[in-house]
Structures are given as structure tokens and as C-alpha cells.
Protein backbone atom coordinates (compact mmCIF):
# COMPACT_ATOMS: atom_id res chain seq x y z
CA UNK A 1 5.69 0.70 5.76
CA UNK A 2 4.25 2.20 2.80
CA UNK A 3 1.45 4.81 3.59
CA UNK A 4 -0.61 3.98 0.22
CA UNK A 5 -0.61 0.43 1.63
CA UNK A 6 -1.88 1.07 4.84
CA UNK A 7 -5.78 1.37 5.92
CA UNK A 8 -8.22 4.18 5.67
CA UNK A 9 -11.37 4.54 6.89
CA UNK A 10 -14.02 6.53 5.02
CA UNK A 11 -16.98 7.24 6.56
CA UNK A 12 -18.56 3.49 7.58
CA UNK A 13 -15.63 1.69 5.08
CA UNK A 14 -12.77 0.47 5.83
CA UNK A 15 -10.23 0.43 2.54
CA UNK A 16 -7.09 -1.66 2.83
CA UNK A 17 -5.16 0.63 1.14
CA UNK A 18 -5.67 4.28 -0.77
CA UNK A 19 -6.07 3.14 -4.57
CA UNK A 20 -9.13 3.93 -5.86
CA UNK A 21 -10.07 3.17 -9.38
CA UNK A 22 -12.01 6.79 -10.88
CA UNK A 23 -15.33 6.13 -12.42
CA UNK A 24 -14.32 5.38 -16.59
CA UNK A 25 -16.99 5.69 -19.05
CA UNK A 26 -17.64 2.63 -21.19
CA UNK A 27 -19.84 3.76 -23.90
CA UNK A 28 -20.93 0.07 -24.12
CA UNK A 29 -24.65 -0.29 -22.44
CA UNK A 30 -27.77 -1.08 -24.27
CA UNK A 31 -31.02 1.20 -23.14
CA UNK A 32 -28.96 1.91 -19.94
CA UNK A 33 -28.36 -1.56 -18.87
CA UNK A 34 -24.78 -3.27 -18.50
CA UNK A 35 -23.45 -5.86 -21.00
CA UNK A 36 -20.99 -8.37 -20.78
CA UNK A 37 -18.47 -5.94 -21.56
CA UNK A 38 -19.04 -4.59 -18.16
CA UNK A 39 -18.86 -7.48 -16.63
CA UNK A 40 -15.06 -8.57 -17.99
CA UNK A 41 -13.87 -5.16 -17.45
CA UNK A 42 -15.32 -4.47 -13.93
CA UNK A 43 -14.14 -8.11 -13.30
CA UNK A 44 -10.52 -7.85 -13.63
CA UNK A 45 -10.56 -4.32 -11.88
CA UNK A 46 -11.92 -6.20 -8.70
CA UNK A 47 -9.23 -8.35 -9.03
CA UNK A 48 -6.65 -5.04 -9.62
CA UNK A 49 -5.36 -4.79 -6.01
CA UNK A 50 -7.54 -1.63 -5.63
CA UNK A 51 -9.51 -0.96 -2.56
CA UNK A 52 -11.86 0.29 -4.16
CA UNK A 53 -13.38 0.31 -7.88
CA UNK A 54 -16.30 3.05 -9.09
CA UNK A 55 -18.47 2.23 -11.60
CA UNK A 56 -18.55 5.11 -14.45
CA UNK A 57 -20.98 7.75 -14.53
CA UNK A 58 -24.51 6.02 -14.66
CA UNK A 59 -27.24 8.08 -15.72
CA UNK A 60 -30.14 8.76 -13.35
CA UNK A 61 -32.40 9.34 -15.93
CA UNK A 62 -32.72 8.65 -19.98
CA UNK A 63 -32.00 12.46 -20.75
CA UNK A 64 -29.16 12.61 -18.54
CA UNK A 65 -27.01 10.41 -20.31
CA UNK A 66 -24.35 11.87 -22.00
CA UNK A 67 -25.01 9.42 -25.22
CA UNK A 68 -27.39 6.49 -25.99
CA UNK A 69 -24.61 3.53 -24.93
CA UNK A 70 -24.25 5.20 -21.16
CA UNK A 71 -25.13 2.87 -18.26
CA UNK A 72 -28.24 4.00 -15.94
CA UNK A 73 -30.17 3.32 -12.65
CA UNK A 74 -33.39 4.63 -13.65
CA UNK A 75 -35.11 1.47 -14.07
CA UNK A 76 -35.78 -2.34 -12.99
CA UNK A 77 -33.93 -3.96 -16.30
CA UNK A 78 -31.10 -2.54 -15.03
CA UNK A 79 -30.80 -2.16 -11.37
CA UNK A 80 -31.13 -5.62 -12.15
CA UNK A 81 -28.68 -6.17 -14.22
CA UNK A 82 -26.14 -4.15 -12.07
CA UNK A 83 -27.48 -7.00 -8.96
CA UNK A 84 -26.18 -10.02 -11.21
CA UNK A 85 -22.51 -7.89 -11.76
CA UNK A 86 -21.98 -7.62 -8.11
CA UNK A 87 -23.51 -10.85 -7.09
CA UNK A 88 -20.78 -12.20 -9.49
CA UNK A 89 -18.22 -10.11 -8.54
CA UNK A 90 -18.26 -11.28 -4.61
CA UNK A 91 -18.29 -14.61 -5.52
CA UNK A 92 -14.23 -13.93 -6.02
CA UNK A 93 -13.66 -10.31 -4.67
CA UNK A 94 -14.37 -8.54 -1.77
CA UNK A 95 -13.42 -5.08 -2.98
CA UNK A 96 -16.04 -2.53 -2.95
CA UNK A 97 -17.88 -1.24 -5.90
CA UNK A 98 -19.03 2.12 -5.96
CA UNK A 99 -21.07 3.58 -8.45
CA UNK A 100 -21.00 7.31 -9.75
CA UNK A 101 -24.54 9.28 -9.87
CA UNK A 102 -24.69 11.64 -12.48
CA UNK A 103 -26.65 13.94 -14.94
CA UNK A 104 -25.08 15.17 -17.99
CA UNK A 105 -26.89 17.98 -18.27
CA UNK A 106 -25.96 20.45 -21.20
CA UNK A 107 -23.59 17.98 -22.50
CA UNK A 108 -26.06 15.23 -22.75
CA UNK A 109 -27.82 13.67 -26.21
CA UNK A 110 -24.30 13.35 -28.25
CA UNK A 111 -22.37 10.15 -29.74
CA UNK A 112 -19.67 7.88 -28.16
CA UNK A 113 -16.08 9.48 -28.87
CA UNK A 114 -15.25 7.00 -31.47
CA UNK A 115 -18.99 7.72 -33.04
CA UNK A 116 -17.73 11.30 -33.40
CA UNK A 117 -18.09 12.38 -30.38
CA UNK A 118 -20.52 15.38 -31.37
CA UNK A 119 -24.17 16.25 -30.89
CA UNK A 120 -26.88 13.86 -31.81
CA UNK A 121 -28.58 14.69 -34.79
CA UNK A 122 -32.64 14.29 -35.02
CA UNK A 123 -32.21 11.20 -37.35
CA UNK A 124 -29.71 9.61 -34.89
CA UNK A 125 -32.03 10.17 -31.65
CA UNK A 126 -31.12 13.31 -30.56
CA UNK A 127 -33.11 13.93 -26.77
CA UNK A 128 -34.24 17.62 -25.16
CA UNK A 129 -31.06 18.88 -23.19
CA UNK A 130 -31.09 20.70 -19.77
CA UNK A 131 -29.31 23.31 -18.14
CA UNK A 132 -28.69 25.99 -15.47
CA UNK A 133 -29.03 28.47 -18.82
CA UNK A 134 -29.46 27.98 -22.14
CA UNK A 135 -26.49 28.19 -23.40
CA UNK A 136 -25.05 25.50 -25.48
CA UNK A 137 -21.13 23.28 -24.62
CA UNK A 138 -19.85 24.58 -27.93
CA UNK A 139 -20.79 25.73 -31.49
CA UNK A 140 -22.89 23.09 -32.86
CA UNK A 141 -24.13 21.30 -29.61
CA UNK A 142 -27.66 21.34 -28.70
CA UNK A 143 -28.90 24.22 -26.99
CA UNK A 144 -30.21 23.34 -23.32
CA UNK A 145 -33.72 24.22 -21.73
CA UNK A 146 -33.22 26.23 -18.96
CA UNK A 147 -34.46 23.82 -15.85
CA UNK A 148 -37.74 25.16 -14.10
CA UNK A 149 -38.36 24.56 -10.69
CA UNK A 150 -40.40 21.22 -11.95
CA UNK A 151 -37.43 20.09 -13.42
CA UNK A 152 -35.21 20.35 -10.85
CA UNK A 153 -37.15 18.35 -8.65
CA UNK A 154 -37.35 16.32 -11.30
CA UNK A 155 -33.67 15.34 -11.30
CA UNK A 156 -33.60 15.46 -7.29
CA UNK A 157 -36.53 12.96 -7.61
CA UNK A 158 -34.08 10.65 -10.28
CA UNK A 159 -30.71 11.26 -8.38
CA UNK A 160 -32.45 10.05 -5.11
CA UNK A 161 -34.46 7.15 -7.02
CA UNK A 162 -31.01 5.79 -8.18
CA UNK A 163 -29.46 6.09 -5.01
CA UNK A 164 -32.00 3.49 -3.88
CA UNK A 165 -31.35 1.46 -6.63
CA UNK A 166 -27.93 1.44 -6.17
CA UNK A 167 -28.94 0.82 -2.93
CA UNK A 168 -30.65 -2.59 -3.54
CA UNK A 169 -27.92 -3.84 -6.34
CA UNK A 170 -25.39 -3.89 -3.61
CA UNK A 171 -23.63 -1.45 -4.04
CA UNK A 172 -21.04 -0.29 -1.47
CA UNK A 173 -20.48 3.46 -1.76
CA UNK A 174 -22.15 5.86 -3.88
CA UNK A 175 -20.42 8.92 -5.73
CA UNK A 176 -22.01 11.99 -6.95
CA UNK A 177 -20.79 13.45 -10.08
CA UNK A 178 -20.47 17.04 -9.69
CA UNK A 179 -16.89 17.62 -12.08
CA UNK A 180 -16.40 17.57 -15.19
CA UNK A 181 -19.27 20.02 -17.04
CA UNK A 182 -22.17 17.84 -16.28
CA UNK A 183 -25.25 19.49 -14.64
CA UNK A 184 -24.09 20.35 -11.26
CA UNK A 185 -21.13 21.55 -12.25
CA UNK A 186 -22.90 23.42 -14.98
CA UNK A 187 -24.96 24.93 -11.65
CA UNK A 188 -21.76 25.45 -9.86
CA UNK A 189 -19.74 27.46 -12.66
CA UNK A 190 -20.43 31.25 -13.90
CA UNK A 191 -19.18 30.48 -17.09
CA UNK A 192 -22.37 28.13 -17.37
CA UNK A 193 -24.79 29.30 -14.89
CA UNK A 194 -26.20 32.75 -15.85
CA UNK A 195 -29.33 32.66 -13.83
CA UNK A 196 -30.59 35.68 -12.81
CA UNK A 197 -32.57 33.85 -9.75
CA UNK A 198 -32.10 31.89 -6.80
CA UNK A 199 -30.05 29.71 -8.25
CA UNK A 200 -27.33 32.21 -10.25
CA UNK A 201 -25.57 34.71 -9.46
CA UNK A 202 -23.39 34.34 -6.54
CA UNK A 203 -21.45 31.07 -5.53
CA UNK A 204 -23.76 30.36 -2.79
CA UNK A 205 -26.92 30.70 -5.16
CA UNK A 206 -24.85 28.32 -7.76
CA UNK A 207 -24.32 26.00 -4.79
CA UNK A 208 -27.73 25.74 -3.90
CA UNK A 209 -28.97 23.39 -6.66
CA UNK A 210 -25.81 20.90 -6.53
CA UNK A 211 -26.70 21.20 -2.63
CA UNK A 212 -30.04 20.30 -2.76
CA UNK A 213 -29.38 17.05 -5.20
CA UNK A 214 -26.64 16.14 -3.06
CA UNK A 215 -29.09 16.38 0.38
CA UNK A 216 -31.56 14.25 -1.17
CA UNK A 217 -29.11 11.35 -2.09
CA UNK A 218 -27.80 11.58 1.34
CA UNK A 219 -30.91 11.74 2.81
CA UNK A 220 -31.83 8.42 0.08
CA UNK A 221 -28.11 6.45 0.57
CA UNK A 222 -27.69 4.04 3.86
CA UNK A 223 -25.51 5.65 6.77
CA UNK A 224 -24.32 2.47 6.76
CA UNK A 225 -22.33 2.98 3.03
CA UNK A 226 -19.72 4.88 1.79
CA UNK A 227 -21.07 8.42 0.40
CA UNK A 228 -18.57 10.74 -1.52
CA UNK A 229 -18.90 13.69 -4.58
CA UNK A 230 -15.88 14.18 -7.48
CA UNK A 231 -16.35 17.85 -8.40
CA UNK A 232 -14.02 20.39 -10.19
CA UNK A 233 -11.20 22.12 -8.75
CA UNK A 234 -10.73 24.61 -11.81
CA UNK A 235 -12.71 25.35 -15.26
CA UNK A 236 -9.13 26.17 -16.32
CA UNK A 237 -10.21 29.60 -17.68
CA UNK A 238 -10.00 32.93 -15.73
CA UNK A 239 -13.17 33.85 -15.74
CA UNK A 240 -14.33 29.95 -14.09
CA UNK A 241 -14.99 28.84 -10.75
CA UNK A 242 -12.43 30.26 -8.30
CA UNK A 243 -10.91 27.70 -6.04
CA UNK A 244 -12.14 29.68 -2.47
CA UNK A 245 -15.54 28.35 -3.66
CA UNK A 246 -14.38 24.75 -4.93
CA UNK A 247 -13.10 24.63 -1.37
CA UNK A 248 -16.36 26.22 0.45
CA UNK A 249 -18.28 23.75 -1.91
CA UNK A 250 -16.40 20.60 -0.64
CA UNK A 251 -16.52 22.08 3.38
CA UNK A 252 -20.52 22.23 2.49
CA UNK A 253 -20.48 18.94 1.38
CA UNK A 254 -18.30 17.53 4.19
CA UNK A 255 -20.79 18.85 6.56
CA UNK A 256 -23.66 17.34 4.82
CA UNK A 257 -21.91 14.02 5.88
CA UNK A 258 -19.98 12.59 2.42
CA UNK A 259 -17.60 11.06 3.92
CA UNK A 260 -14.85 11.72 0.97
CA UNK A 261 -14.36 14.44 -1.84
CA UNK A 262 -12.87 13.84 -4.96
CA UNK A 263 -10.91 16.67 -7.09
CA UNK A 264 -11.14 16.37 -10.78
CA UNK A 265 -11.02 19.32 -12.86
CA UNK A 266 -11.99 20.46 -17.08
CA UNK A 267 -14.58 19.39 -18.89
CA UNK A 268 -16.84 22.32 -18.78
CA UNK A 269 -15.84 25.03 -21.64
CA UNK A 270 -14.03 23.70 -24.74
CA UNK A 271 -11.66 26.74 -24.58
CA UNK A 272 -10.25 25.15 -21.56
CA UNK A 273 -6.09 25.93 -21.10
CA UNK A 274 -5.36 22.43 -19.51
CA UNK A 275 -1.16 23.12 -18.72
CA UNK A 276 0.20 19.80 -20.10
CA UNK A 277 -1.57 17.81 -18.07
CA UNK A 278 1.44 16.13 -16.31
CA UNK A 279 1.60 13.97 -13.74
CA UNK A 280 -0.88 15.11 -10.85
CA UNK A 281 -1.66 18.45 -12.86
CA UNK A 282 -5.03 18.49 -10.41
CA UNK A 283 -3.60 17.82 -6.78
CA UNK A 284 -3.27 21.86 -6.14
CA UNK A 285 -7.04 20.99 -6.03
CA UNK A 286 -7.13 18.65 -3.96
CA UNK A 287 -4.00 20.13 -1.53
CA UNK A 288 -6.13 23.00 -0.88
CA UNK A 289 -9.21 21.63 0.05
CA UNK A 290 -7.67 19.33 2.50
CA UNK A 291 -5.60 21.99 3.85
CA UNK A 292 -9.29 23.51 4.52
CA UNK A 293 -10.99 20.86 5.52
CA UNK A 294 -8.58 19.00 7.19
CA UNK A 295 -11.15 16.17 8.96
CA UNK A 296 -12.34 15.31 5.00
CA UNK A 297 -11.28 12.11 3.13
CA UNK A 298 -9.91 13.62 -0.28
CA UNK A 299 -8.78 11.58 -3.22
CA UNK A 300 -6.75 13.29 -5.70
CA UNK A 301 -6.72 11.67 -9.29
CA UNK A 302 -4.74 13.01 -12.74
CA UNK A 303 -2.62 11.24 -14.71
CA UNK A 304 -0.87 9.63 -11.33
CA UNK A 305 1.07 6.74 -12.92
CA UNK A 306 3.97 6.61 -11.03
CA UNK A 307 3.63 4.53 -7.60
CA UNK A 308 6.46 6.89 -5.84
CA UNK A 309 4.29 9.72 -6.66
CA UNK A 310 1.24 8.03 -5.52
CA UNK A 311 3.44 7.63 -1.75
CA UNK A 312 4.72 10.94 -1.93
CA UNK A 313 0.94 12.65 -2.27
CA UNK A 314 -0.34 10.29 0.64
CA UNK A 315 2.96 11.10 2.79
CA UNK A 316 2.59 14.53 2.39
CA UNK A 317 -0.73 15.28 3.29
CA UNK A 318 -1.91 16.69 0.28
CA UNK A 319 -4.67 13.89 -0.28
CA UNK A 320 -5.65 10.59 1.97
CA UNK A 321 -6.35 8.91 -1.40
CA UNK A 322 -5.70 8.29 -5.01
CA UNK A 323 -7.61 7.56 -7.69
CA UNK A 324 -6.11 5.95 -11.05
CA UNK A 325 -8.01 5.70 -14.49
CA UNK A 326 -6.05 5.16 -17.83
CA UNK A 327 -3.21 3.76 -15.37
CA UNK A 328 -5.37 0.86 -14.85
CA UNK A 329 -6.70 0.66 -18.11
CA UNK A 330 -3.43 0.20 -19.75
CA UNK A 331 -2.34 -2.12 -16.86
CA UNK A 332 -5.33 -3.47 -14.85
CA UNK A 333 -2.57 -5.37 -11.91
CA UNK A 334 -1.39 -1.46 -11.23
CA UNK A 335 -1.88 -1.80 -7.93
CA UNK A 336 -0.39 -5.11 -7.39
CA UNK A 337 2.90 -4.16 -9.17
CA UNK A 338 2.95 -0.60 -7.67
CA UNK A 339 2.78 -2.78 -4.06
CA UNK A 340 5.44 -4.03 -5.18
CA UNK A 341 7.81 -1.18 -6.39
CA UNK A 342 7.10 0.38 -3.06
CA UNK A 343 8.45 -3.00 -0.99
CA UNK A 344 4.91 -4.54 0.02
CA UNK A 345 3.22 -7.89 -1.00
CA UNK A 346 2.28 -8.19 -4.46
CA UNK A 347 -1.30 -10.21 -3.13
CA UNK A 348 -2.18 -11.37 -6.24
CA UNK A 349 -5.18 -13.62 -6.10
CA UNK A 350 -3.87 -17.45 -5.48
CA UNK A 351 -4.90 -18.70 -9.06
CA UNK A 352 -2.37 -15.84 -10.38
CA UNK A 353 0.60 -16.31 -7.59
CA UNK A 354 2.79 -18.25 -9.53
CA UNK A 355 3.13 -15.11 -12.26
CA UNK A 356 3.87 -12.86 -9.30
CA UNK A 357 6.98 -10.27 -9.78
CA UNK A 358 9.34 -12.11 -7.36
CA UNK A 359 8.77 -15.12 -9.06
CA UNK A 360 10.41 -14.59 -12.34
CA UNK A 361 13.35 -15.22 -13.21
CA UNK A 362 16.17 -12.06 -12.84
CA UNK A 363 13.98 -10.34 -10.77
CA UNK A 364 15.39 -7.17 -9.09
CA UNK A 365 18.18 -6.73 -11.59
CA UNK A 366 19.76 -3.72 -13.06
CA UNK A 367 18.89 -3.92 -16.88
């Protein structure tokens, strides 16, 4: 019996098996609300195999977004919008759909990657940036404001409003986005956190922001759903978060009741020395914080392509689930035909059974 095949529960969900797809921005929304690209590609992800699906980052309010085409739950338009999606969606799937929370913080207020990719200029729309510190992503990016006290609870206020929202669209689980260089890993990281107050300093002041968003979406998000955070396991640059306080970060947030953590890694210095990036380059991350917080749900994700590796990392120990991204982009049945590799049932939906693996013809031999 194949271990990624078999059941986990996470917090008050049951999956059916460990695949997870990872939040994937779109870069296709209009004024924060979905479009029919959304629908199509969310669509054929609940359809993947995948116990699970996560909806990209969706910005919990307008300046949080990292560019103008970014979903959001800040609103009625599209809360709404994200209702008809799922409402859709169950009327052939059954697989949860999670959303990610998030706030881009210092890296908000630039263009989609095939726009350029760079800051916003004033003629294209450019918004006021926040930050732990004012201290600008890179050479040529907007310079943040440093957040006040006002605007912190300002974004505690948003992140908790969207919960609710989220809440009321139907969604199942709800993920907070602290990875990546967005704003609470911006709080969490000395290379971007320079305070000099409360909230700087050491990594227990640099927690206590991230902390405090994270309390009020639990305290906003149903007991009754799924509640998890994807936050950074490494900066990749010597002088970036050490991993004994990516692991005291995740035990914090496993006793503030998420029910799973999620170890990503990158994304918040430029000069970042990413090794390669092979296959599961980010499960150290994810190996040590289980190996500290053993009781946790963890989901390692990273370029895991390979379904033997996927069994391997869930037979070891080293993570209780895995989350694919571009593996399911370039092949949204990934799950199906990785049940299959590893000797389970492909369970394709019944309108697609007759192009199942086993039914074609030469199936199983040695090319």
C-alpha cells in the first residue's frame, strides 16, 4: 500500500491521500475578482486526483497585492465571485479548496512577470508600499513605509476580514502566507526587518507581528476548517533567518492550533544563492521542523516531480504531505498517473475512464 495514497487527517479534514496542489499565482483577475480563467484552471485541478487544491495568494487588501491582476477577498464583488467558483466546482468534485491569505508587503505595486515583472511606475498605477522597514526588494523597487502601529492593525483587521470571507465562499481550509518575502516574512527576516522596537530585533520580537496576524485569522477561521501557514525555511543567504527560529516559528504556530505547516523557502532578497534547485531542494526545511514538532502536519513542496520521491518523503518521515506546483501545471492528471506508477487506482473521473493508463494499448511495456 502506497503511503502517499493513504488518508491523513489535518486538523478537522480528512484528505484521501497527501497531494496537495501549492497556491500558483495567476496574474489573471480584474480589480481582485476571479475570471473565467480561474475557473478552467481551478476546474481541472479539482479534477487532478489531488486531495487538496489552494487557491494562489489572494490579497487581503488592494495594497497588498503584489500587482494589479492578483485575486483578493477584500470585498463583496469578489467574495462573490469566489462563491460561484466553488458552488461550480462541487457540482463535480468533492476535493477541498483552500485559499492562501496573504499581504505582499514590500514587494507589492509591481507588474505581472510577463509585464516585466518590475515596479509599477506612477503612470502605470503604482500604490504606497509597506514594510517592517523601509527598505526597498531591490534597486529600483519602491521604497516601503515603515508600518505604524495603525497599520498593523490595519492588515490584522484585512487578514481577519478575508478569513470571513473565505469563510462564507465555502471555502474549506485557509492558508496563511508567511514564505516567500511577502510581509510576514518581511517581519520574520533580519535581512528585512530592522526595527529598532517591539517588533525588530530579536526573533521573538520579529515573530510577534506574523503572530499576531496569524491569532486573529485563527481566532476569525471556523474550528470546524482546515487552518495551515507556508512560511520560509531559509532566505538562502548567511546572514537570513536561521532555521532554529523557522522551526520555533512553526512550534508557535502549531500551538496556536494550524493544524499543518508548509515549508517553502526564497523569495525575500534578490541576492538569494538558491543551490540548483533540484528535486526537493527545500525538504531539509521541512525534515527539521517535523523532527521538532513531531505532532504537526507538514507538507514539503520543491520541484517534487517524481512520484517515487513523493513515497520516499512520506515513508520516511520527513513530511506527512506534499505539495506540487509546476508538476501539475505541466500535467494537471499528476496525481492520477503518479497513483498509478506507484501500483494504486488511477480514479479518474467516470467521463475520463476509458483514457485511463491500463487501458491503452502496450501498456506496461519496456520501450
Amino acid at each position: 500500500m502506497s503511503l502517499l495514497f493513504s488518508p491523513r487527517t489535518v486538523g478537522p479534514l480528512t484528505l484521501k491521500n497527501r497531494i496537495a496542489i501549492a497556491p500558483m499565482c495567476q496574474y489573471s483577475a480584474v480589480e481582485g475578482v476571479p475570471q473565467p480563467w480561474h475557473v478552467q484552471h481551478l476546474g481541472r485541478l479539482a479534477i487532478s486526483g489531488a486531495a487538496l487544491v489552494i487557491v494562489e495568494a489572494t490579497g487581503v487588501e488592494a495594497v497588498g497585492r503584489i500587482t494589479p491582476d492578483d485575486v483578493g477577498l477584500w470585498n463583496d464583488a469578489q467574495e462573490a465571485a469566489f462563491a460561484d467558483i466553488i458552488q461550480g466546482l462541487r457540482t463535480y468534485s468533492d476535493t477541498p479548496i483552500g485559499v492562501q491569505l496573504a499581504h505582499a508587503g514590500r514587494k507589492a505595486s509591481t507588474a505581472a512577470p510577463w509585464k516585466g515583472g518590475q515596479a509599477l511606475t506612477a503612470e502605470e498605477g503604482a500604490w504606497t508600499t509597506f514594510g517592517p522597514s523601509a527598505i526597498a526588494f531591490r534597486e529600483g523597487w519602491h521604497t516601503p513605509v515603515e508600518m505604524t502601529e495603525a497599520d498593523m492593525e490595519r492588515v490584522v483587521t484585512a487578514f481577519a476580514d478575508a478569513a470571513r470571507r473565505a469563510d462564507r465562499a465555502g471555502f474549506d481550509l485557509v492558508e496563511l502566507h508567511a514564505a516567500h518575502g511577502y510581509l510576514l516574512c518581511e517581519f520574520l527576516s533580519p535581512i528585512s526587518n530592522q526595527r529598532s522596537d517591539q517588533y525588530g530585533g530579536s526573533a521573538e520580537n520579529r515573530a510577534r507581528f506574523p503572530l499576531r496576524v496569524a491569532k486573529a485569522v485563527r481566532d476569525a477561521w471556523p474550528r470546524t476548517k482546515a487552518l495551515g501557514v507556508r512560511f520560509n525555511g531559509s532566505d538562502w543567504v548567511d546572514d537570513g533567518v536561521a532555521l532554529e527560529e523557522v522551526v520555533a516559528f512553526g512550534a508557535a504556530m502549531h500551538d496556536l492550533g494550524y493544524d499543518y505547516l508548509h515549508l517553502s523557502s526564497g523569495g525575500n532578497v534578490p541576492r538569494a544563492d538558491i543551490p540548483g534547485a533540484e528535486p526537493g531542494y527545500q525538504l531539509r526545511f521541512a525534515a527539521a521542523v517535523k523532527a521538532a514538532v513531531p505532532q504537526a502536519n507538514v507538507m514539503a513542496v520543491g520541484m517534487i516531480f517524481d512520484p517515487h520521491q513523493a513515497e520516499q518523503i512520506v515513508a520516511s518521515g520527513q513530511a506527512d504531505l506534499i505539495a506540487i506546483a509546476r508538476a501539475a501545471l505541466d500535467d494537471p492528471n499528476w496525481p492520477h498517473h503518479a497513483a498509478v506508477a506507484l501500483g494504486q487506482a488511477e480514479n479518474l473521473p467516470v467521463q475520463y475512464e476509458r483514457a485511463g493508463k491500463t487501458t491503452w494499448p502496450g501498456y506496461g511495456r519496456t520501450i
